[in-house]
Protein backbone atom coordinates (compact mmCIF):
# COMPACT_ATOMS: atom_id res chain seq x y z
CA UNK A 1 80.45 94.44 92.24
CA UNK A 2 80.27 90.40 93.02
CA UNK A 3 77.35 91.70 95.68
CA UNK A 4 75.43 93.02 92.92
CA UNK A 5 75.60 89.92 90.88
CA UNK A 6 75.34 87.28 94.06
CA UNK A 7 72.21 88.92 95.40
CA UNK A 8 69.20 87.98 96.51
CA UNK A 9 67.21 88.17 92.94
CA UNK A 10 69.76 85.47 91.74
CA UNK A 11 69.20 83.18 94.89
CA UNK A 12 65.31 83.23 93.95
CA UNK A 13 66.09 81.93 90.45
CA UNK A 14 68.81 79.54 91.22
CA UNK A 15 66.24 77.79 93.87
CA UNK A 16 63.47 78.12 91.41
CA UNK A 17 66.01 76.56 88.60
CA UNK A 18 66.81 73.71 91.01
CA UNK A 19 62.95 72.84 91.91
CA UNK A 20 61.65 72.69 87.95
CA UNK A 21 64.92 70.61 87.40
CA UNK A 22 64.63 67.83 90.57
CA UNK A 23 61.03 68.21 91.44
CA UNK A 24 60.01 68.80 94.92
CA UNK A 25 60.37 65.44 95.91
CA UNK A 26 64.08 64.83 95.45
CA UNK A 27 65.32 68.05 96.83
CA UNK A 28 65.34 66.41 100.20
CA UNK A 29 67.21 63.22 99.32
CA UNK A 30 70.13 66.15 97.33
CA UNK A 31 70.41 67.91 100.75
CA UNK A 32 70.89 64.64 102.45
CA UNK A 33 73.73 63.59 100.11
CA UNK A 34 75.32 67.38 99.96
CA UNK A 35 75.80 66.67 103.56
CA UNK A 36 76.76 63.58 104.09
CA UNK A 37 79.14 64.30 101.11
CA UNK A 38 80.42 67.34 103.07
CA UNK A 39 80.93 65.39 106.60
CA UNK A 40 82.68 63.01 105.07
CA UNK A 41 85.15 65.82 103.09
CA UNK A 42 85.49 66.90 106.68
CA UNK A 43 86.16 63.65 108.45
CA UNK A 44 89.42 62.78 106.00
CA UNK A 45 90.42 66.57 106.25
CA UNK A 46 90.63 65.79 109.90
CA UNK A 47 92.49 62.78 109.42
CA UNK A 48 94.92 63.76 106.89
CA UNK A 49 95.62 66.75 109.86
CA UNK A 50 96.36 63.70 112.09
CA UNK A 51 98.51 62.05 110.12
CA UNK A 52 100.54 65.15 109.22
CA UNK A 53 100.66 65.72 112.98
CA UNK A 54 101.99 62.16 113.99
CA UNK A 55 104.41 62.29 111.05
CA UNK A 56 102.67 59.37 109.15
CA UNK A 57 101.07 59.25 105.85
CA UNK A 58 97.40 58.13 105.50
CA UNK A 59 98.06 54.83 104.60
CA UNK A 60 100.16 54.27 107.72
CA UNK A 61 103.89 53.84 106.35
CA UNK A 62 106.45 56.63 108.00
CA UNK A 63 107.05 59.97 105.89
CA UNK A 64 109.94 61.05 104.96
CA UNK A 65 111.15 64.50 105.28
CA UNK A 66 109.03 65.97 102.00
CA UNK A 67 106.37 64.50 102.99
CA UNK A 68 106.42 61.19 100.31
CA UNK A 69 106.40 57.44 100.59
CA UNK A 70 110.12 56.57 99.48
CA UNK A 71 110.63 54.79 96.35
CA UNK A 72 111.35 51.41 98.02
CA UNK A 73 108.16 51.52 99.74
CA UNK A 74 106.10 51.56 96.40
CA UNK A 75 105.76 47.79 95.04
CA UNK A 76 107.03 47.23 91.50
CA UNK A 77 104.09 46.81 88.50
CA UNK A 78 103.77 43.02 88.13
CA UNK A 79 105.07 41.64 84.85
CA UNK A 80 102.30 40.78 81.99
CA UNK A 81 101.27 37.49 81.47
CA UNK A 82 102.74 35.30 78.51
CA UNK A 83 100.60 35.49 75.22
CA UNK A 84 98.95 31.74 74.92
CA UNK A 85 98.14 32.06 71.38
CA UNK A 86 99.67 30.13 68.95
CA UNK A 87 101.49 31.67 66.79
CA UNK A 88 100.57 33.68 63.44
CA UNK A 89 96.62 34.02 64.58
């Protein structure tokens, strides 16, 4: 069923869809970014896989056992500032 809808007919009018809409020109500079964007999915895949493996998290603290920073680890929100203006305005 998805093999009849997928098939080649649609390919020809998806690429044909993508050239009106970007022009000729630009398709080169899209596939450029696509992978870029995708080697750079893959690079922090593979380094989230290294962290899990040496028991760290990403941003270098230890994990604990569930696999979260403990609550003393995360900083506290910083108080707001005092309101300078006079009163009544």
């Amino acid at each position: 069923m998805l093999a009849d809808i997928f098939g080649p007919d649609l390919l020809i009018v998806v690429i044909i869809v993508v050239v009106l809409l970007f022009g000729g020109a630009a398709i080169p500079k899209l596939a450029r970014n696509l992978g870029s964007a995708k080697n750079e999915f893959e690079k922090g895949l593979g380094d989230a896989k290294k962290a899990s493996a040496t028991g760290t998290a990403a941003t270098g603290t230890a994990a604990t056992g569930n696999g979260t920073a403990a609550a003393a680890d995360t900083p506290a929100p910083a108080a707001p500032a005092p309101d300078d203006r006079p009163a009544g305005s």
